[in-house]
C-alpha atoms as a PDB file:
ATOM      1  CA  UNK A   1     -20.227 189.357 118.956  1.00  0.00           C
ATOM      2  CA  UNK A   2     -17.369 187.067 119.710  1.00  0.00           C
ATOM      3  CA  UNK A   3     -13.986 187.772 121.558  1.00  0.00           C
ATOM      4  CA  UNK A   4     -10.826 187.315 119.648  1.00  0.00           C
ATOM      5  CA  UNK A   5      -7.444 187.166 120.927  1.00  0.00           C
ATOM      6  CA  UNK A   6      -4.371 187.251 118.501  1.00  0.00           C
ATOM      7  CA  UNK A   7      -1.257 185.787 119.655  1.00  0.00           C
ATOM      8  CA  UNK A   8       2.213 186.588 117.590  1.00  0.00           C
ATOM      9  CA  UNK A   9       5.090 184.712 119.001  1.00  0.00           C
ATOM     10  CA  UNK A  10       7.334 185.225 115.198  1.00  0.00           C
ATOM     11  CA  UNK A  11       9.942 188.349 114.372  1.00  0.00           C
ATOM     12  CA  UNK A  12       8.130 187.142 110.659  1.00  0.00           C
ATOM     13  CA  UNK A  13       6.609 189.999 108.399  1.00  0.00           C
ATOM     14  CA  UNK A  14       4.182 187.762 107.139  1.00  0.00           C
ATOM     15  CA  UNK A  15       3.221 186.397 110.395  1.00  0.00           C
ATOM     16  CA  UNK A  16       3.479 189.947 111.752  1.00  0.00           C
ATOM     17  CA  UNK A  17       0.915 191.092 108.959  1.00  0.00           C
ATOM     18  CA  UNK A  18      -1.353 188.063 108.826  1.00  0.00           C
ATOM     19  CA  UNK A  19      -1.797 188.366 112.827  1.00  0.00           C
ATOM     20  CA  UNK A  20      -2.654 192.159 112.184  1.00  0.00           C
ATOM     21  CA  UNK A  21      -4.974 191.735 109.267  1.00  0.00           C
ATOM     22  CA  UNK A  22      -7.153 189.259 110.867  1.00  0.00           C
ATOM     23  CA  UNK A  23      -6.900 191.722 114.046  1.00  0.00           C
ATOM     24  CA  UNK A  24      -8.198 194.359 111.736  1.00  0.00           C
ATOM     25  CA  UNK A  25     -11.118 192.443 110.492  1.00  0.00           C
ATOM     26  CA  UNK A  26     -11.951 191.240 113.530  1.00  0.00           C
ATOM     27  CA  UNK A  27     -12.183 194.869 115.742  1.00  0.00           C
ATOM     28  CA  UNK A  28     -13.775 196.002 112.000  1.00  0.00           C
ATOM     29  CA  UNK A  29     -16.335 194.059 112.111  1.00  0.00           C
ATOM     30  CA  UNK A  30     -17.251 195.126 115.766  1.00  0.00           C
ATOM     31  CA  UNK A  31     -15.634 191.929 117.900  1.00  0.00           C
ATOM     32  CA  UNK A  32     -13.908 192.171 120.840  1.00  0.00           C
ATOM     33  CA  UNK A  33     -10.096 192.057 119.655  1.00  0.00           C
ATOM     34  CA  UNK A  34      -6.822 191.883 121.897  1.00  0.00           C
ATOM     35  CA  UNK A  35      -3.628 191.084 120.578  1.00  0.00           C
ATOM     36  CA  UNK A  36      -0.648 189.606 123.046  1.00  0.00           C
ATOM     37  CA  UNK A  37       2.981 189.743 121.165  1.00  0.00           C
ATOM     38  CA  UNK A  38       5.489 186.907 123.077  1.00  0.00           C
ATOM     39  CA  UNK A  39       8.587 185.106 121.861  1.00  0.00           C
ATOM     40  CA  UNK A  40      10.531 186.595 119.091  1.00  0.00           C
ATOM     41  CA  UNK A  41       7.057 188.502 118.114  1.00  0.00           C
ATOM     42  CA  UNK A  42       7.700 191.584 120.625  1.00  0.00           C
ATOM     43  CA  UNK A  43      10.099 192.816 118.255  1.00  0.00           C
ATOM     44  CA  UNK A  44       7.052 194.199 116.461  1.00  0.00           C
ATOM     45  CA  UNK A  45       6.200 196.346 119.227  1.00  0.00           C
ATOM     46  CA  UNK A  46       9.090 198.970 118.489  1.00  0.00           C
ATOM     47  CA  UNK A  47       7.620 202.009 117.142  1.00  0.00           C
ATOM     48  CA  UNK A  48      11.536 202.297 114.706  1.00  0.00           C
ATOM     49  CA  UNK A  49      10.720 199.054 112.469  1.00  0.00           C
ATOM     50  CA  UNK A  50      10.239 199.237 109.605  1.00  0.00           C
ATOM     51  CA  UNK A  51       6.546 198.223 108.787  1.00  0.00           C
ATOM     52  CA  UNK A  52       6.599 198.717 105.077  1.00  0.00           C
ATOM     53  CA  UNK A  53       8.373 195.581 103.804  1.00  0.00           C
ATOM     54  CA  UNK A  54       5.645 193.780 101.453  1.00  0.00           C
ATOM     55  CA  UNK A  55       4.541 189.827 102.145  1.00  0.00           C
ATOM     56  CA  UNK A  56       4.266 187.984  98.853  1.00  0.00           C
ATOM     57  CA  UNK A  57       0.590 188.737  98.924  1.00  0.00           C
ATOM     58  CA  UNK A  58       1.558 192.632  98.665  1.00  0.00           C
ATOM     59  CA  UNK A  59       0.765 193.992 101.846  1.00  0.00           C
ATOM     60  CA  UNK A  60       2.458 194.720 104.799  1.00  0.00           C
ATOM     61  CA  UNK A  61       2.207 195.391 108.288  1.00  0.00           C
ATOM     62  CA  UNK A  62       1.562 198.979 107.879  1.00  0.00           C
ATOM     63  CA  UNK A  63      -1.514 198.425 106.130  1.00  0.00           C
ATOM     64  CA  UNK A  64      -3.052 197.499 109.171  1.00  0.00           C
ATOM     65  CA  UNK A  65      -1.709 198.726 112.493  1.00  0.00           C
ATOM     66  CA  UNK A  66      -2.269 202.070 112.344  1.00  0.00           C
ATOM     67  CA  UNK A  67      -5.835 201.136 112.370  1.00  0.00           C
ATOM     68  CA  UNK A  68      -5.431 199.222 115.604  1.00  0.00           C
ATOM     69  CA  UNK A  69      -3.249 202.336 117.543  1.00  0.00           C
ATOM     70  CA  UNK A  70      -5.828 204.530 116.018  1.00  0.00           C
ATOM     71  CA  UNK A  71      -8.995 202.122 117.771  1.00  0.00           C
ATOM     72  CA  UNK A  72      -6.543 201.672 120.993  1.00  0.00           C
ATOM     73  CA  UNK A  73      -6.919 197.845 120.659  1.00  0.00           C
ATOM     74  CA  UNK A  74      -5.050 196.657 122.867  1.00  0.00           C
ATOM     75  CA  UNK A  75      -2.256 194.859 122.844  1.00  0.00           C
ATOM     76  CA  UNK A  76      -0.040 193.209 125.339  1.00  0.00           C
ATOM     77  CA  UNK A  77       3.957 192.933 124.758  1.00  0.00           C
ATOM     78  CA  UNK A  78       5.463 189.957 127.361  1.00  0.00           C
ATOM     79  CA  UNK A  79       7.379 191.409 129.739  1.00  0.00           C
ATOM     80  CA  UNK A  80      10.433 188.793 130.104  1.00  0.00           C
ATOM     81  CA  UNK A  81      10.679 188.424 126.414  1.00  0.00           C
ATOM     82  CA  UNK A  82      10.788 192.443 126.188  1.00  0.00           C
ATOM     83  CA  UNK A  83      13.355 192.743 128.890  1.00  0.00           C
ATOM     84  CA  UNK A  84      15.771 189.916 127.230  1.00  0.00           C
ATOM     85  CA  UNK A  85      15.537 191.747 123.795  1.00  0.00           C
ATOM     86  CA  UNK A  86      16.412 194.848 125.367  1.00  0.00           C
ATOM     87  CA  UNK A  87      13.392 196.833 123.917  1.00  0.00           C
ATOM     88  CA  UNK A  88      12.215 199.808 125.727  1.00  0.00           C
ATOM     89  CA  UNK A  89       8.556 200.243 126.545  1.00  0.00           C
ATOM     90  CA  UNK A  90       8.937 203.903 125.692  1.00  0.00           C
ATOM     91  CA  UNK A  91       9.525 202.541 121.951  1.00  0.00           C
ATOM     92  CA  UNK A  92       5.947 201.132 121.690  1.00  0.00           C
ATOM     93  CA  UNK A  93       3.239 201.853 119.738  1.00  0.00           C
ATOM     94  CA  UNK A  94       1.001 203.721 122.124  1.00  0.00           C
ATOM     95  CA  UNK A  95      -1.779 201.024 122.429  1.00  0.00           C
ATOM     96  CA  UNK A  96       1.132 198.827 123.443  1.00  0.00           C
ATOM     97  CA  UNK A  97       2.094 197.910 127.660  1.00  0.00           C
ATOM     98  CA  UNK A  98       4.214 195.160 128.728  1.00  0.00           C
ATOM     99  CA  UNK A  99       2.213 192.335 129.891  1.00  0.00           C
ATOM    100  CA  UNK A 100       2.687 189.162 131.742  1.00  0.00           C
ATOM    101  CA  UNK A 101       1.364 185.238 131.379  1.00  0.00           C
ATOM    102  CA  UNK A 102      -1.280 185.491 133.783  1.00  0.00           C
ATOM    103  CA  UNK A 103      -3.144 188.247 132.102  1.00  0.00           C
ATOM    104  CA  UNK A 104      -2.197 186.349 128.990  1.00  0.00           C
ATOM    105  CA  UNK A 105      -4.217 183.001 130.147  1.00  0.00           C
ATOM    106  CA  UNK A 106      -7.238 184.910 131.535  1.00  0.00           C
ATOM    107  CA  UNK A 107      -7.599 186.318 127.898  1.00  0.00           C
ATOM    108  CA  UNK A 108      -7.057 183.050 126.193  1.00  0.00           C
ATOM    109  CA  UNK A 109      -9.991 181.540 128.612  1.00  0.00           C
ATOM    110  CA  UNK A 110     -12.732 184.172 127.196  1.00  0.00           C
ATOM    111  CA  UNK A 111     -11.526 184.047 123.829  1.00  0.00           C
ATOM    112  CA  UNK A 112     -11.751 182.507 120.316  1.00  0.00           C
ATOM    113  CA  UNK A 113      -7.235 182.430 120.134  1.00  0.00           C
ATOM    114  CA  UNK A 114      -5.273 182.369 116.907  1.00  0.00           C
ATOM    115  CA  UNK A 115      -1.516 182.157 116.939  1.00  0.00           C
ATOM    116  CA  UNK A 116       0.985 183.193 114.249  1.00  0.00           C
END
C-alpha cells in the first residue's frame, strides 16, 4: 500500500472537502493517510465551523471528516499559522495537534503529496 499525505493550505470549502474526500478514499482503501492543514487551511481545524455548506458537486466537508476523527488519521495543524489566527488547540477536532515544518517535510519525503 502506498503513503499519502494531504496538504490544505485554503480557508476554501471546496478545497477543504476535495482534500478530505480524497483523504477518505485513500485511509478507505487501506493506505497510509496523514493530512497537514497550513496557511489559511488551519481554519478547518476548529471543531465550531460550520462543515455543512455544500460544494457545487453537493457535498461537503462533513461528509467526510467524521470518518477521519472516527479512524484517528492524523492530522497536523501548523503551529505559527494557528497561533497568528488565534485558534485554540483545545478547539480541534480530536485527531488534530499543532504541528511544525520539520515534521511536515519528513512526511512529504515518504509520501505520495497532494495539495489543495
Amino acid at each position: 500500500m502506498a503513503n499519502f499525505l494531504f496538504v490544505l493550505s485554503k480557508d476554501d470549502n471546496e478545497a477543504a472537502t476535495r482534500c478530505l474526500q480524497f483523504a477518505k478514499i485513500a485511509h478507505d482503501k487501506g493506505h497510509t493517510v496523514n493530512l497537514f492543514f497550513i496557511d489559511s487551511g488551519v481554519m478547518w481545524a476548529d471543531s465550531g465551523r460550520d462543515l455543512t455548506i455544500k460544494t457545487a458537486t453537493g457535498d461537503c466537508p462533513n461528509d467526510y471528516l467524521p470518518y477521519l476523527v472516527e479512524n484517528e488519521v492524523q492530522v497536523g495543524i501548523c503551529t505559527p499559522c494557528a497561533n497568528n489566527r488565534k485558534l485554540d488547540e483545545s478547539n480541534f477536532f480530536p485527531n488534530m495537534v499543532l504541528d511544525g515544518g520539520p515534521h511536515l517535510i519528513d512526511m512529504a519525503a515518504e509520501a505520495k503529496v497532494f495539495n489543495f
